[in-house]
N, C-alpha and C. Protein backbone atom coordinates (compact mmCIF):
# COMPACT_ATOMS: atom_id res chain seq x y z
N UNK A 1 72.02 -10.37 -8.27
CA UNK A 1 70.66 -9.83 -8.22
C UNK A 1 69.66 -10.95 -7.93
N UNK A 2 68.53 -10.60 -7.11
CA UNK A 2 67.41 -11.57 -6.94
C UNK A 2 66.16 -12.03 -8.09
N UNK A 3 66.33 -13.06 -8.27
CA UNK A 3 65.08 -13.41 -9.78
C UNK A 3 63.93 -13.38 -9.33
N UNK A 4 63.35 -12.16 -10.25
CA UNK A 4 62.33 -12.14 -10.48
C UNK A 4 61.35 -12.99 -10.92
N UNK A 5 61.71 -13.85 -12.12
CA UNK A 5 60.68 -14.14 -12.61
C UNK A 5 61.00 -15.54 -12.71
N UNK A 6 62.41 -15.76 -12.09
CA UNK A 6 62.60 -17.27 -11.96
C UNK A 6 63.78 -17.98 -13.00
N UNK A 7 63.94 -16.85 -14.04
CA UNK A 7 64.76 -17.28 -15.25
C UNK A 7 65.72 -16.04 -15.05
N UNK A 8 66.87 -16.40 -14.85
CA UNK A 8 68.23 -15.31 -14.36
C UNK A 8 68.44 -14.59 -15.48
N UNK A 9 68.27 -15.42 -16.86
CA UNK A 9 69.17 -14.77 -18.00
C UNK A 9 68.01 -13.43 -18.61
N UNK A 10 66.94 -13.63 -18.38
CA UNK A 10 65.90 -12.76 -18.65
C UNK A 10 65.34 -11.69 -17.70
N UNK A 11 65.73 -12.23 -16.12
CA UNK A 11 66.02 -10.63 -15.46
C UNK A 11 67.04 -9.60 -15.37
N UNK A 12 68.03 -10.16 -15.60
CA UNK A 12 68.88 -9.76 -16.43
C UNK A 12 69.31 -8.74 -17.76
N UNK A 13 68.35 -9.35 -18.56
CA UNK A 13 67.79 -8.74 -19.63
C UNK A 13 67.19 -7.61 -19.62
N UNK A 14 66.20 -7.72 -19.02
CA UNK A 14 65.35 -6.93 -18.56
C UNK A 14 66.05 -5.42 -17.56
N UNK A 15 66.74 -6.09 -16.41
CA UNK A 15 67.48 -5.22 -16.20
C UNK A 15 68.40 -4.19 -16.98
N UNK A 16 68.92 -4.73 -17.74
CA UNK A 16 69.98 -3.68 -18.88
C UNK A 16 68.75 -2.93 -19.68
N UNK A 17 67.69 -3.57 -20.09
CA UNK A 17 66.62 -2.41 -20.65
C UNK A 17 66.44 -1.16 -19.71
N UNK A 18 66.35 -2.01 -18.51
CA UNK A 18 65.92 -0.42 -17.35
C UNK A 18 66.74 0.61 -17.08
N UNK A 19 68.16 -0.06 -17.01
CA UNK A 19 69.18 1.19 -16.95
C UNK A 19 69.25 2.33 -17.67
N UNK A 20 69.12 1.44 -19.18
CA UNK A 20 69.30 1.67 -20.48
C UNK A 20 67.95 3.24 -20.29
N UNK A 21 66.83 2.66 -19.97
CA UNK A 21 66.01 3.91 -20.22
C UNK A 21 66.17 4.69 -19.59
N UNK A 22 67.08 5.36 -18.36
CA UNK A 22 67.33 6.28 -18.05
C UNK A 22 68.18 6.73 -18.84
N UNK A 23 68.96 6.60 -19.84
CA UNK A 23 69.82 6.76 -20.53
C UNK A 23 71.00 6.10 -21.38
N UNK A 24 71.59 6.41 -22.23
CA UNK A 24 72.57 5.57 -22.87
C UNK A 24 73.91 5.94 -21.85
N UNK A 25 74.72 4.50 -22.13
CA UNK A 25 75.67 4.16 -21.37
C UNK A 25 77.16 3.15 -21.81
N UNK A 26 77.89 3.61 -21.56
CA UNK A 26 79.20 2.65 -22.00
C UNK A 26 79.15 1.49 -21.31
N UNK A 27 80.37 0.64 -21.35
CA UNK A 27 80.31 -0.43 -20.81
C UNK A 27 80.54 -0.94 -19.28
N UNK A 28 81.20 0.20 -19.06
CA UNK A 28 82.03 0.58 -17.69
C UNK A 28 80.47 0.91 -17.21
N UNK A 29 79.85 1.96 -17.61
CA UNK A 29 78.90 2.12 -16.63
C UNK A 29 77.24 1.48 -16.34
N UNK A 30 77.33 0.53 -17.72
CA UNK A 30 76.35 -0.57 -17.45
C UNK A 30 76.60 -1.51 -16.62
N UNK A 31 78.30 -1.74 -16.45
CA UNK A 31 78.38 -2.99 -15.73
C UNK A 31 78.01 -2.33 -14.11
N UNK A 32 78.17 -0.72 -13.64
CA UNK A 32 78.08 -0.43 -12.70
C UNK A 32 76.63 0.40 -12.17
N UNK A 33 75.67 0.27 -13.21
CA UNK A 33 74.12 0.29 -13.40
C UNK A 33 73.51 -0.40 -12.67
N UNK A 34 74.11 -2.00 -13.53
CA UNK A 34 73.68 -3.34 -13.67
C UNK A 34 74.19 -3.80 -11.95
N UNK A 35 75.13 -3.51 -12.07
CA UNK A 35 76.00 -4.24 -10.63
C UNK A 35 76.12 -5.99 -11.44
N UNK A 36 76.28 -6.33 -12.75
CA UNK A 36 76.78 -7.20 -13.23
C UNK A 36 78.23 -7.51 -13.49
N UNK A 37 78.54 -8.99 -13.87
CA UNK A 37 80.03 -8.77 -13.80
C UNK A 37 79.51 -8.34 -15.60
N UNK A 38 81.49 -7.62 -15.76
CA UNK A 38 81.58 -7.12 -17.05
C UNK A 38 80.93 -7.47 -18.03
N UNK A 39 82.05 -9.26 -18.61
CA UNK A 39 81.14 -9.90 -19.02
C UNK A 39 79.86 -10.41 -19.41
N UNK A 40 79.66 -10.79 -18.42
CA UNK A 40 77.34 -10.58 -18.66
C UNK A 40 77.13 -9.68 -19.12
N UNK A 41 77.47 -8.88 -18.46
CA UNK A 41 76.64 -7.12 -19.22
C UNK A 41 76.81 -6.91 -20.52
N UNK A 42 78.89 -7.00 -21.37
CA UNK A 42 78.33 -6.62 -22.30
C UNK A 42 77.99 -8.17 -23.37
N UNK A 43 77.76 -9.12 -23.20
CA UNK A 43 77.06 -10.67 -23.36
C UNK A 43 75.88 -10.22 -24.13
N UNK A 44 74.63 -10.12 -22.59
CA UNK A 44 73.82 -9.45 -22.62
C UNK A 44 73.08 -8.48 -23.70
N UNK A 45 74.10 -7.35 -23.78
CA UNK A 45 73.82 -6.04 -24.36
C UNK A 45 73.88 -6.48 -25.66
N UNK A 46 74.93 -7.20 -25.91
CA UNK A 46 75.07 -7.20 -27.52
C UNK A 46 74.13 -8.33 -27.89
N UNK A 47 73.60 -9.43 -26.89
CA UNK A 47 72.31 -10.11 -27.31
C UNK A 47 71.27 -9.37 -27.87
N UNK A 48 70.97 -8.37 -27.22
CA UNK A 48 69.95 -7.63 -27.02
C UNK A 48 70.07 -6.64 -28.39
N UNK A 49 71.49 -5.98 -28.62
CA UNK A 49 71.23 -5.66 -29.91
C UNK A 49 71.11 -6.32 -30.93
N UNK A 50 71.02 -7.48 -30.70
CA UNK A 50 71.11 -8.51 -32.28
C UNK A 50 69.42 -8.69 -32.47
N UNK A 51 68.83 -8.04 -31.72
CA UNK A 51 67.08 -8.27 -31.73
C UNK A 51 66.45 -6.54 -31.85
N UNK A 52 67.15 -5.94 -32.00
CA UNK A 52 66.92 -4.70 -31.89
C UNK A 52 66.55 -3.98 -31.07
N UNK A 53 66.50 -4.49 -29.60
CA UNK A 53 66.39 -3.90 -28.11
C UNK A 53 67.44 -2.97 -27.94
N UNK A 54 68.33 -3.13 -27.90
CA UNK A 54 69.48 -2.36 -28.28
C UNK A 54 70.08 -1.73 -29.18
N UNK A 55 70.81 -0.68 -29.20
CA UNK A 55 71.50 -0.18 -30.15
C UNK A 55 72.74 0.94 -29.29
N UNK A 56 73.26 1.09 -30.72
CA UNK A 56 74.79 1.91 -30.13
C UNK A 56 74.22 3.52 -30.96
N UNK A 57 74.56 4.48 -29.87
CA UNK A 57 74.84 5.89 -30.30
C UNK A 57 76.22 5.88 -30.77
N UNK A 58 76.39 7.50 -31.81
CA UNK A 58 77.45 7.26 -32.33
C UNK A 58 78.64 7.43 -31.62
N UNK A 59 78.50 7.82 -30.05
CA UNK A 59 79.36 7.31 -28.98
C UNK A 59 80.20 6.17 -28.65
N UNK A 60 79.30 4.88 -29.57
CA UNK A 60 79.43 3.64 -29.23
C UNK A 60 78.84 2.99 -27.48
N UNK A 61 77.83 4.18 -27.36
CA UNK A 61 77.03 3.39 -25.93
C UNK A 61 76.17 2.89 -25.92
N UNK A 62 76.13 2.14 -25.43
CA UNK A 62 74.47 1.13 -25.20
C UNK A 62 73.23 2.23 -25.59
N UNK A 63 72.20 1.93 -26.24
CA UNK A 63 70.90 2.81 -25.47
C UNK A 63 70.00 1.94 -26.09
N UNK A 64 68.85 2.53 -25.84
CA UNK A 64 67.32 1.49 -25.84
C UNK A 64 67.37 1.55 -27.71
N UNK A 65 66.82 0.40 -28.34
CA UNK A 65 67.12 0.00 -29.80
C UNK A 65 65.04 0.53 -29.81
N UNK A 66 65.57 0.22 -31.45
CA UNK A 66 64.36 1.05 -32.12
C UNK A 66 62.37 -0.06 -32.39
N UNK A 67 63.76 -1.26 -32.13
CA UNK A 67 62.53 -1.78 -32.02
C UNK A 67 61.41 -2.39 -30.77
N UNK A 68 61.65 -2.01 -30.01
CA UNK A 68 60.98 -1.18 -28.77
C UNK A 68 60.26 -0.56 -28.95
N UNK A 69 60.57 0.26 -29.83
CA UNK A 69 59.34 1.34 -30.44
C UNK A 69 57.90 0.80 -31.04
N UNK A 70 58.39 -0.31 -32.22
CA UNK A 70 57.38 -1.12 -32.90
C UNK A 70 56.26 -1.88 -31.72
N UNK A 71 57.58 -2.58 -31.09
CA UNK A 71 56.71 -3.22 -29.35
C UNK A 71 56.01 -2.39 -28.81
N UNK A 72 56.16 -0.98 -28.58
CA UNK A 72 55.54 -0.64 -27.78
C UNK A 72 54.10 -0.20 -28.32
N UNK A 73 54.06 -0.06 -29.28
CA UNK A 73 52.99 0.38 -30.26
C UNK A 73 51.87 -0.06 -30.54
N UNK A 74 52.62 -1.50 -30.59
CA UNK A 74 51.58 -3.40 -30.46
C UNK A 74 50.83 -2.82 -29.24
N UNK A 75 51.50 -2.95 -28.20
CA UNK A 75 51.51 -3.43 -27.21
C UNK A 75 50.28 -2.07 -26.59
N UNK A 76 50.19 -0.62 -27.42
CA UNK A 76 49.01 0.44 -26.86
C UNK A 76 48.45 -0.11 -27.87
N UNK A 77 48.26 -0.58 -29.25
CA UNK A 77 47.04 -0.55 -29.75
C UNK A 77 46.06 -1.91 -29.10
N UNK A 78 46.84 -2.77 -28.46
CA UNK A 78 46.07 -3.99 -28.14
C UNK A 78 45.64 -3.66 -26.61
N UNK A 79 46.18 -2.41 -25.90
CA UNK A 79 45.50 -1.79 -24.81
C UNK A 79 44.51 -0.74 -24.52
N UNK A 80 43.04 -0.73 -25.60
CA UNK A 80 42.51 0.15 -25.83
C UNK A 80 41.93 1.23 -24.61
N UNK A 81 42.35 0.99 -23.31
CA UNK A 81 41.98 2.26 -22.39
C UNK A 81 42.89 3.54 -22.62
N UNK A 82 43.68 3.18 -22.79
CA UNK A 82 44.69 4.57 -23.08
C UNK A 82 43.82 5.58 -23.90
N UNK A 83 43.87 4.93 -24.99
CA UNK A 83 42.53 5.52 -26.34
C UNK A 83 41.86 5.75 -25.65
N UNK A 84 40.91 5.27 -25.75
CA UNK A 84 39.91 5.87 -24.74
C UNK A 84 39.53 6.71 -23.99
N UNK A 85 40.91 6.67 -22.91
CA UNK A 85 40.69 7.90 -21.90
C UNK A 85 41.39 9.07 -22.24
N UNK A 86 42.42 9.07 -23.38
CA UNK A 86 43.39 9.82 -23.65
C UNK A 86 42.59 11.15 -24.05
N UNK A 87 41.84 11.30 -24.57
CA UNK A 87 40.89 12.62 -24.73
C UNK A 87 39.85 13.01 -23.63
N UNK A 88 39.74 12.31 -22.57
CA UNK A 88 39.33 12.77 -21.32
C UNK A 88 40.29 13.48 -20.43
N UNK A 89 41.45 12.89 -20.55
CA UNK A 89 42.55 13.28 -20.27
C UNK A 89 43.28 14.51 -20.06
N UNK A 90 42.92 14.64 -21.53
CA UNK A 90 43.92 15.97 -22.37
C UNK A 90 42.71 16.91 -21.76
N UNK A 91 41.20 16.54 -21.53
CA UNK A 91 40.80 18.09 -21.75
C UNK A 91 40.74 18.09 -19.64
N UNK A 92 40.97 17.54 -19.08
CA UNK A 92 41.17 17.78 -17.62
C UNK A 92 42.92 18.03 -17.36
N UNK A 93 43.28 17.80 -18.44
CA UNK A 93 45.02 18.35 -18.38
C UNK A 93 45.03 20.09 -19.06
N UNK A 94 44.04 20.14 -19.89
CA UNK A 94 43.48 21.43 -20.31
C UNK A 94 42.94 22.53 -19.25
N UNK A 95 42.18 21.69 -18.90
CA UNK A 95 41.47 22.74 -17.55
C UNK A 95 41.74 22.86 -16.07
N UNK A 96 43.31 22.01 -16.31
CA UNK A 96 43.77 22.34 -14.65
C UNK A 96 45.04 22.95 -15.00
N UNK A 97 45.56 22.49 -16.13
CA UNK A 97 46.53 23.22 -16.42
C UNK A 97 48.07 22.24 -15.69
N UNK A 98 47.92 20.85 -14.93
CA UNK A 98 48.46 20.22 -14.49
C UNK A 98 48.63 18.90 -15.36
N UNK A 99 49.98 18.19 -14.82
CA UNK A 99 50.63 16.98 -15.25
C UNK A 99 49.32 16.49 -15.02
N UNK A 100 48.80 15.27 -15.73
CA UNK A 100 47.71 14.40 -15.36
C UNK A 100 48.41 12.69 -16.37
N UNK A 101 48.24 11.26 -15.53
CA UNK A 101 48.37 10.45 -15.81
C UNK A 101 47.45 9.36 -15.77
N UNK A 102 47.18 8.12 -16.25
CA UNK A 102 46.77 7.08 -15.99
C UNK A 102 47.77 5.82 -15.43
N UNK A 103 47.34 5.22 -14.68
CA UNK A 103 48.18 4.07 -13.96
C UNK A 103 46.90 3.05 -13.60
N UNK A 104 47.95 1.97 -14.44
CA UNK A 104 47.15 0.71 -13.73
C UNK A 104 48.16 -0.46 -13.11
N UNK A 105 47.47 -1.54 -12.77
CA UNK A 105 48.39 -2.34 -11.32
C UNK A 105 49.26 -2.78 -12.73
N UNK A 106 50.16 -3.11 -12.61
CA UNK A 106 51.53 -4.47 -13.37
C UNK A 106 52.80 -5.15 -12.30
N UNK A 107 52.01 -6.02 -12.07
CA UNK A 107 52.56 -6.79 -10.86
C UNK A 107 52.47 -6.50 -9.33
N UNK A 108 53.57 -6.04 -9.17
CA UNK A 108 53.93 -5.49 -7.54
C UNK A 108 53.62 -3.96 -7.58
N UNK A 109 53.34 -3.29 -8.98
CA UNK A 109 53.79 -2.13 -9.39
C UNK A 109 52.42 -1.60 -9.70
N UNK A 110 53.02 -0.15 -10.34
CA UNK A 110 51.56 0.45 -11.22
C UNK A 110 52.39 1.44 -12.27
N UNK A 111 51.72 1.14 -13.71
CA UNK A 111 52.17 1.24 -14.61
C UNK A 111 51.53 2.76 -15.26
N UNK A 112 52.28 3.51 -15.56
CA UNK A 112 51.99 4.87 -16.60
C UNK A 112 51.85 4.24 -17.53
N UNK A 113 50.47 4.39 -17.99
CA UNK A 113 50.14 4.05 -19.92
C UNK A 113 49.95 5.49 -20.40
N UNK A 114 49.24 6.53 -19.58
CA UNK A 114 49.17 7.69 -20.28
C UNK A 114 49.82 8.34 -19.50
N UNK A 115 50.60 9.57 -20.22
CA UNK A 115 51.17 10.70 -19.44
C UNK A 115 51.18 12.14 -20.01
N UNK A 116 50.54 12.97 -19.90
CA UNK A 116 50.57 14.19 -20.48
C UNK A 116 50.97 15.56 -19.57
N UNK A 117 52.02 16.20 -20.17
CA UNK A 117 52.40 16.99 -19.40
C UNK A 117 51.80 18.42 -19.09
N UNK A 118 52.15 18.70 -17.88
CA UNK A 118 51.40 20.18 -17.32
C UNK A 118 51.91 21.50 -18.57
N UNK A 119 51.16 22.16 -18.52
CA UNK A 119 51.16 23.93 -19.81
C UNK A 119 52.20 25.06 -18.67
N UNK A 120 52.20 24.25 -17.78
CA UNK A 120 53.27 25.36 -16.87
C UNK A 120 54.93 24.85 -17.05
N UNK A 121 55.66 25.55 -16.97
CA UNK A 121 57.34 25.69 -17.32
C UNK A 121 57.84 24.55 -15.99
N UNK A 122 57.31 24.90 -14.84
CA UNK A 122 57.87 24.32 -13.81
C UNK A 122 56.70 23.33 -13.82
N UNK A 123 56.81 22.10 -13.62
CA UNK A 123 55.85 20.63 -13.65
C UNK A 123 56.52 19.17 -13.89
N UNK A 124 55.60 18.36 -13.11
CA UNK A 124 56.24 16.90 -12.34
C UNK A 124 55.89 16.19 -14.05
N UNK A 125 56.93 15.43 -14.39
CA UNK A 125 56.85 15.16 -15.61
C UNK A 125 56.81 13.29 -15.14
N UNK A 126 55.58 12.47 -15.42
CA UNK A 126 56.12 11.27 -14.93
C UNK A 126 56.05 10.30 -16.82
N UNK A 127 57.53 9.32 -16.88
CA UNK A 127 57.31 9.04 -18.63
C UNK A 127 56.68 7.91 -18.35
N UNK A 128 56.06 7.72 -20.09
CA UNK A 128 55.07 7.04 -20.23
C UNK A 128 55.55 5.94 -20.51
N UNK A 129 54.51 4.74 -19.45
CA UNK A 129 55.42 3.36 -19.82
C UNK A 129 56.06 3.26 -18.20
N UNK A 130 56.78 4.38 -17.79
CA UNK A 130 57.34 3.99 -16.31
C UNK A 130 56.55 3.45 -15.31
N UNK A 131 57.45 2.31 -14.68
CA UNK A 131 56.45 1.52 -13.64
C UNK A 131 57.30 2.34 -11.98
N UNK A 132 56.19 2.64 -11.30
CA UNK A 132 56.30 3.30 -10.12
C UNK A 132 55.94 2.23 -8.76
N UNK A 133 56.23 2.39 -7.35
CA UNK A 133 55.52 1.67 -6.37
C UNK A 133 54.30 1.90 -6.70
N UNK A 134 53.59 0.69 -5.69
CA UNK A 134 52.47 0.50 -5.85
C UNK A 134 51.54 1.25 -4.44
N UNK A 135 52.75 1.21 -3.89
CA UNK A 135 52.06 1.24 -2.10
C UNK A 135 52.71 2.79 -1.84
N UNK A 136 53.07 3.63 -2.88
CA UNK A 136 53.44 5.15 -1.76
C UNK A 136 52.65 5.73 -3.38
N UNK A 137 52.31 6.97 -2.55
CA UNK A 137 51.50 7.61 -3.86
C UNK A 137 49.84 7.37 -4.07
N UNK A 138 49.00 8.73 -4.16
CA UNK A 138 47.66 8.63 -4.31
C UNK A 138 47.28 7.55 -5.50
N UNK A 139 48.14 7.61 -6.64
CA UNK A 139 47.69 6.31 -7.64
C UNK A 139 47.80 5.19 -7.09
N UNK A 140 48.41 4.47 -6.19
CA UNK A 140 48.85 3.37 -5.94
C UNK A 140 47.80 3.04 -4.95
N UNK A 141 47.47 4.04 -3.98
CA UNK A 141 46.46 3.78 -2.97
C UNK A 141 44.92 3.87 -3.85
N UNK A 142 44.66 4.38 -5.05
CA UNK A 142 43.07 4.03 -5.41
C UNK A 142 43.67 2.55 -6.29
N UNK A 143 44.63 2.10 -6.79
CA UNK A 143 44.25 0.85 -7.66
C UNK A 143 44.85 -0.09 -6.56
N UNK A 144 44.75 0.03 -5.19
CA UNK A 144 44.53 -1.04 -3.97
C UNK A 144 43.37 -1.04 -3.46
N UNK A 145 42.26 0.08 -3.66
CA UNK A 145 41.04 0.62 -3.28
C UNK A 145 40.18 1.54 -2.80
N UNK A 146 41.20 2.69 -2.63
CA UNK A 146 40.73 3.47 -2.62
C UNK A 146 39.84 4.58 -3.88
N UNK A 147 38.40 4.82 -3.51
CA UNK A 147 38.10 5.82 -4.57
C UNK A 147 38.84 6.78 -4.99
N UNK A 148 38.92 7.66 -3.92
CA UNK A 148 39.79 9.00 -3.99
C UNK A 148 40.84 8.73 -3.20
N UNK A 149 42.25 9.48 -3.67
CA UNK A 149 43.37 9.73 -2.81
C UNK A 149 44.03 11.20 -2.92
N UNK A 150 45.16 11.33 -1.80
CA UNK A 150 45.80 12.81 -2.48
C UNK A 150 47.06 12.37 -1.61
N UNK A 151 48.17 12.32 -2.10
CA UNK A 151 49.46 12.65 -1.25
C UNK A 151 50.19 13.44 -1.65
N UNK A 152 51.15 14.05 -0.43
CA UNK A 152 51.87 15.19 -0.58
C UNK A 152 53.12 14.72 0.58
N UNK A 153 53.87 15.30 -0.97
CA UNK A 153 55.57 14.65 -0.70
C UNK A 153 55.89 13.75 -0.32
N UNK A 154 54.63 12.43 -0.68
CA UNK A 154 55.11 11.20 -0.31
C UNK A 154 56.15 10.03 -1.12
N UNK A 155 55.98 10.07 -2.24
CA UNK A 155 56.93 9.47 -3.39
C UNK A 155 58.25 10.82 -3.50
N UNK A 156 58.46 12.15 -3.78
CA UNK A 156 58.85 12.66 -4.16
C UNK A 156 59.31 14.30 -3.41
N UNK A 157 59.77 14.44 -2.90
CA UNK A 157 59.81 15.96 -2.33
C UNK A 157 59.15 17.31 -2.91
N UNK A 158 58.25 17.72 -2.82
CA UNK A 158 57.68 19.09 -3.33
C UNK A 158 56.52 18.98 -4.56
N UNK A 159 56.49 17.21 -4.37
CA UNK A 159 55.45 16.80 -5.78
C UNK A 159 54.45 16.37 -5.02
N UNK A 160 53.08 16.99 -5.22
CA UNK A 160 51.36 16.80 -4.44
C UNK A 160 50.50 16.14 -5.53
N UNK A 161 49.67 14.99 -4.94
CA UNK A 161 48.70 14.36 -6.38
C UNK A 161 47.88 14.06 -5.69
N UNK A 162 46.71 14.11 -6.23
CA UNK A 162 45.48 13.82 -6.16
C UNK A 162 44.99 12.45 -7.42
N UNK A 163 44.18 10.91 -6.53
CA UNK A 163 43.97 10.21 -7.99
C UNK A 163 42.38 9.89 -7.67
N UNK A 164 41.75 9.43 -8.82
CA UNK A 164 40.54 8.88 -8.86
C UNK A 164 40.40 7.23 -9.43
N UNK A 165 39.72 6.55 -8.89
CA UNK A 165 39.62 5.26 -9.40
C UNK A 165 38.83 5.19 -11.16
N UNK A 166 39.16 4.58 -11.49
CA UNK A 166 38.15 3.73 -12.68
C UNK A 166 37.75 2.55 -12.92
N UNK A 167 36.36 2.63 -13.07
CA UNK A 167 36.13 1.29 -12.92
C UNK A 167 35.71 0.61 -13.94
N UNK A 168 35.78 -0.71 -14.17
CA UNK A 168 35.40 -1.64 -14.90
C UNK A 168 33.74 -1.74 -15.40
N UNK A 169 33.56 -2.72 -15.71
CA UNK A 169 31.84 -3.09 -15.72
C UNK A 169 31.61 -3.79 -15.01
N UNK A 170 32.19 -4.61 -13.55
CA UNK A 170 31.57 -5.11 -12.61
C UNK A 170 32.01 -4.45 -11.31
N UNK A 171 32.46 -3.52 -10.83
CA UNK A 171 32.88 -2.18 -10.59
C UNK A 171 34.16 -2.32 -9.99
N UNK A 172 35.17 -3.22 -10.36
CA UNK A 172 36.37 -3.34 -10.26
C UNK A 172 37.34 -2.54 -10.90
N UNK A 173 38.42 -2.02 -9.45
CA UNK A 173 38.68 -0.72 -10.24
C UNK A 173 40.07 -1.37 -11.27
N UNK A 174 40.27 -0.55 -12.23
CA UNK A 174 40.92 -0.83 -13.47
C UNK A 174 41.81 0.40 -13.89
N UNK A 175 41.81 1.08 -13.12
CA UNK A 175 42.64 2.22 -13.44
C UNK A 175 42.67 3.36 -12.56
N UNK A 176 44.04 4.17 -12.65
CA UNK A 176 43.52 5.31 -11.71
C UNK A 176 44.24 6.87 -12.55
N UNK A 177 43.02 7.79 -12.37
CA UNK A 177 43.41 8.91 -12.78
C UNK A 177 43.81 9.38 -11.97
N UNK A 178 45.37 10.39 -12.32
CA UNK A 178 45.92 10.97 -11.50
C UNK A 178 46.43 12.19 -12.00
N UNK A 179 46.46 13.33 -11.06
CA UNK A 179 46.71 15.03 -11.31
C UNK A 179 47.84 14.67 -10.49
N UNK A 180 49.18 15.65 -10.92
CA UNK A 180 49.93 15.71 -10.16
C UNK A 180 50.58 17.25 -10.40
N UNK A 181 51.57 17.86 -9.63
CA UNK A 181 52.31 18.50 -9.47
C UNK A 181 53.42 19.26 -8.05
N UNK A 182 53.73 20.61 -8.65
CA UNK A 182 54.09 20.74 -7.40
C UNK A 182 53.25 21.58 -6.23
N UNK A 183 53.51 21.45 -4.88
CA UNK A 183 53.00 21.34 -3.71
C UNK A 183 52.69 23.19 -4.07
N UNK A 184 53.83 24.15 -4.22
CA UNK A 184 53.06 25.30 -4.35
C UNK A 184 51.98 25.67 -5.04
N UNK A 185 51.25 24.98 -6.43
CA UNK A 185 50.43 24.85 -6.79
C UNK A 185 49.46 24.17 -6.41
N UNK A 186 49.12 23.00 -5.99
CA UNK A 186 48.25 21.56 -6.08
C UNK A 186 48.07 22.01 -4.20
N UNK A 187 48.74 23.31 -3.58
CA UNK A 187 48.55 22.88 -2.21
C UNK A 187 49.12 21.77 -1.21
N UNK A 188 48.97 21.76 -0.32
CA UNK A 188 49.07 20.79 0.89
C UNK A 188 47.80 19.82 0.89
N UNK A 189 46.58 20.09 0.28
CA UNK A 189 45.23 19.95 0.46
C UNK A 189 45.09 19.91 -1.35
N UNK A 190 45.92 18.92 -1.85
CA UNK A 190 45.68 18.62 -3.47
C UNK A 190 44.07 18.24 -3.46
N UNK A 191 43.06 17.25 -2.79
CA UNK A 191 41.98 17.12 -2.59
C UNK A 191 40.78 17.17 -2.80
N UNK A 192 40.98 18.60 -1.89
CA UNK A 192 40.48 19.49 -2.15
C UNK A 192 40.25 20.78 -3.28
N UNK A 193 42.20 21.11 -3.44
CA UNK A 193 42.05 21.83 -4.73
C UNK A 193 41.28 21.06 -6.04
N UNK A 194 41.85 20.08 -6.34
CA UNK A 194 41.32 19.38 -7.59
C UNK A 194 41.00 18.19 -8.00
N UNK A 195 40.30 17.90 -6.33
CA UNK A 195 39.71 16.11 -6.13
C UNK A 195 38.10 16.18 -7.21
N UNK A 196 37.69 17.14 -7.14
CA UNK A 196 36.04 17.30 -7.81
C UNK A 196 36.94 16.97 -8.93
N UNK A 197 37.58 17.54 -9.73
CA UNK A 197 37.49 17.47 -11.43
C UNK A 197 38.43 16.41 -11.81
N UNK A 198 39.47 15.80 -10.79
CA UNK A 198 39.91 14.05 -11.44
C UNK A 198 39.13 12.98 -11.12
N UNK A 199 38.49 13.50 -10.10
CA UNK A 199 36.79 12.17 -10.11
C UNK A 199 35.52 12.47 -11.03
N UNK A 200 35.43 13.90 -11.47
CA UNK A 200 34.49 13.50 -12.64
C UNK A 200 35.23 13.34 -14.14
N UNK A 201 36.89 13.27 -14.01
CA UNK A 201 37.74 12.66 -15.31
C UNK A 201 37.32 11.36 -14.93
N UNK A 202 37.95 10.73 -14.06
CA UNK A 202 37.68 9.19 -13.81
C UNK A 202 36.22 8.60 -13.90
N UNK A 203 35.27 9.66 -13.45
CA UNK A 203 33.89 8.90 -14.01
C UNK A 203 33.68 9.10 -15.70
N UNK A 204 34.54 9.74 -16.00
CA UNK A 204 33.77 10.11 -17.71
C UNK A 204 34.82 8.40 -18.29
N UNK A 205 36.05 8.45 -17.83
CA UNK A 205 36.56 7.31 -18.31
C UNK A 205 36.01 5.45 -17.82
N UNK A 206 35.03 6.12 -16.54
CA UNK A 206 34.86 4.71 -16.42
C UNK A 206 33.33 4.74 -17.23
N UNK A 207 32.84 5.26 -17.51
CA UNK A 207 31.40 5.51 -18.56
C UNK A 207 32.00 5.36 -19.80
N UNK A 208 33.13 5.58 -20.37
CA UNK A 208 33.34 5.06 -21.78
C UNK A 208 33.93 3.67 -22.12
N UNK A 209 34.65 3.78 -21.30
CA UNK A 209 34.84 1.74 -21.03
C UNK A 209 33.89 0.89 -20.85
N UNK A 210 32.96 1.42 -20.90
CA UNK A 210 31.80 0.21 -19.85
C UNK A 210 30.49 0.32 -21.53
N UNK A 211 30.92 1.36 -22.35
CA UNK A 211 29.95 1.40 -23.52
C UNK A 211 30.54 0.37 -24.66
């Protein structure tokens, strides 16, 4: 695999977390996740459970450990936009009746901090915490600069989104609200259907950040 960050044994690492969150896994199929040799992988894994990143189901398979959980917890209370926007959120996830998220840049990427799911049975569920491209997708195109965006079936087959920027206090954008679902609902012309009400979500969130 190519290093990321310059230190092999920690992309690495990192890697077996990612597999890991799509699901728990034996050893056979981490090493074929990972595309690691055996060894490393389960090295690795059982490093990782000795810190509590890891843990075993009563399967005896790898899966994501509990203290991840504690991390991740740190890690929203010391990110107060989530808060923040998370009740702007809920009530434009209320009144469209659609998946709605927040994403901001993390690295090459753009990161789900909030994710709340659509009140309909059939709906694009994206989890919270998942890092997505940066460059396909209406979120990715407002936290490169665009105000408004909308794509359809560009990340995903039959999934349409519409996002809005947020901005900072020197009007740097800092986040992007995003509606998503599917194309029979949200249209061909997401935009239009429901570009007015995730740009006045995104202005109510960039007016409470800035107080």
């Amino acid at each position: 695999m190519d290093s990321v960050s310059g230190v092999g044994v920690i992309d690495k690492g990192v890697l077996i977390l990612r597999s890991l969150a799509r699901g728990p896994l034996d050893l056979a199929a981490l090493q074929d996740e990972t595309d690691l040799p055996r060894a490393t992988a389960h090295r690795l894994a059982v490093a990782l459970e000795s810190h509590g990143l890891v843990r075993r189901d009563p399967q005896g398979r790898f899966c994501l450990g509990f203290e991840l959980i504690r991390l991740g917890r740190v890690a929203e209370d010391e990110f107060p936009l989530a808060d923040v926007a998370r009740p702007i959120l809920t009530a434009l996830r209320n009144a469209t009746g659609e998946s709605v998220q927040l994403y901001v840049a993390d690295g090459e990427g753009r990161r789900c901090v909030v994710s709340l799911e659509s009140t309909h049975g059939l709906r694009w569920i994206v989890p919270q915490g998942a890092l997505l491209p940066i460059d396909r997708g209406s979120a990715g195109r407002v936290l490169l600069g665009d105000d408004l965006a909308e794509s359809v079936e560009e990340r995903e087959p039959g999934v349409a989104s519409v996002s809005a920027a947020v901005h900072g206090r020197n009007r740097k954008v800092v986040a992007a609200v995003s509606l998503s679902g599917p194309v029979e609902r949200l249209s061909r012309q997401p935009r239009q259907r429901f570009g007015r009400e995730v740009a006045d979500a995104a202005m109510a969130v960039s007016a409470a950040i800035a107080q």
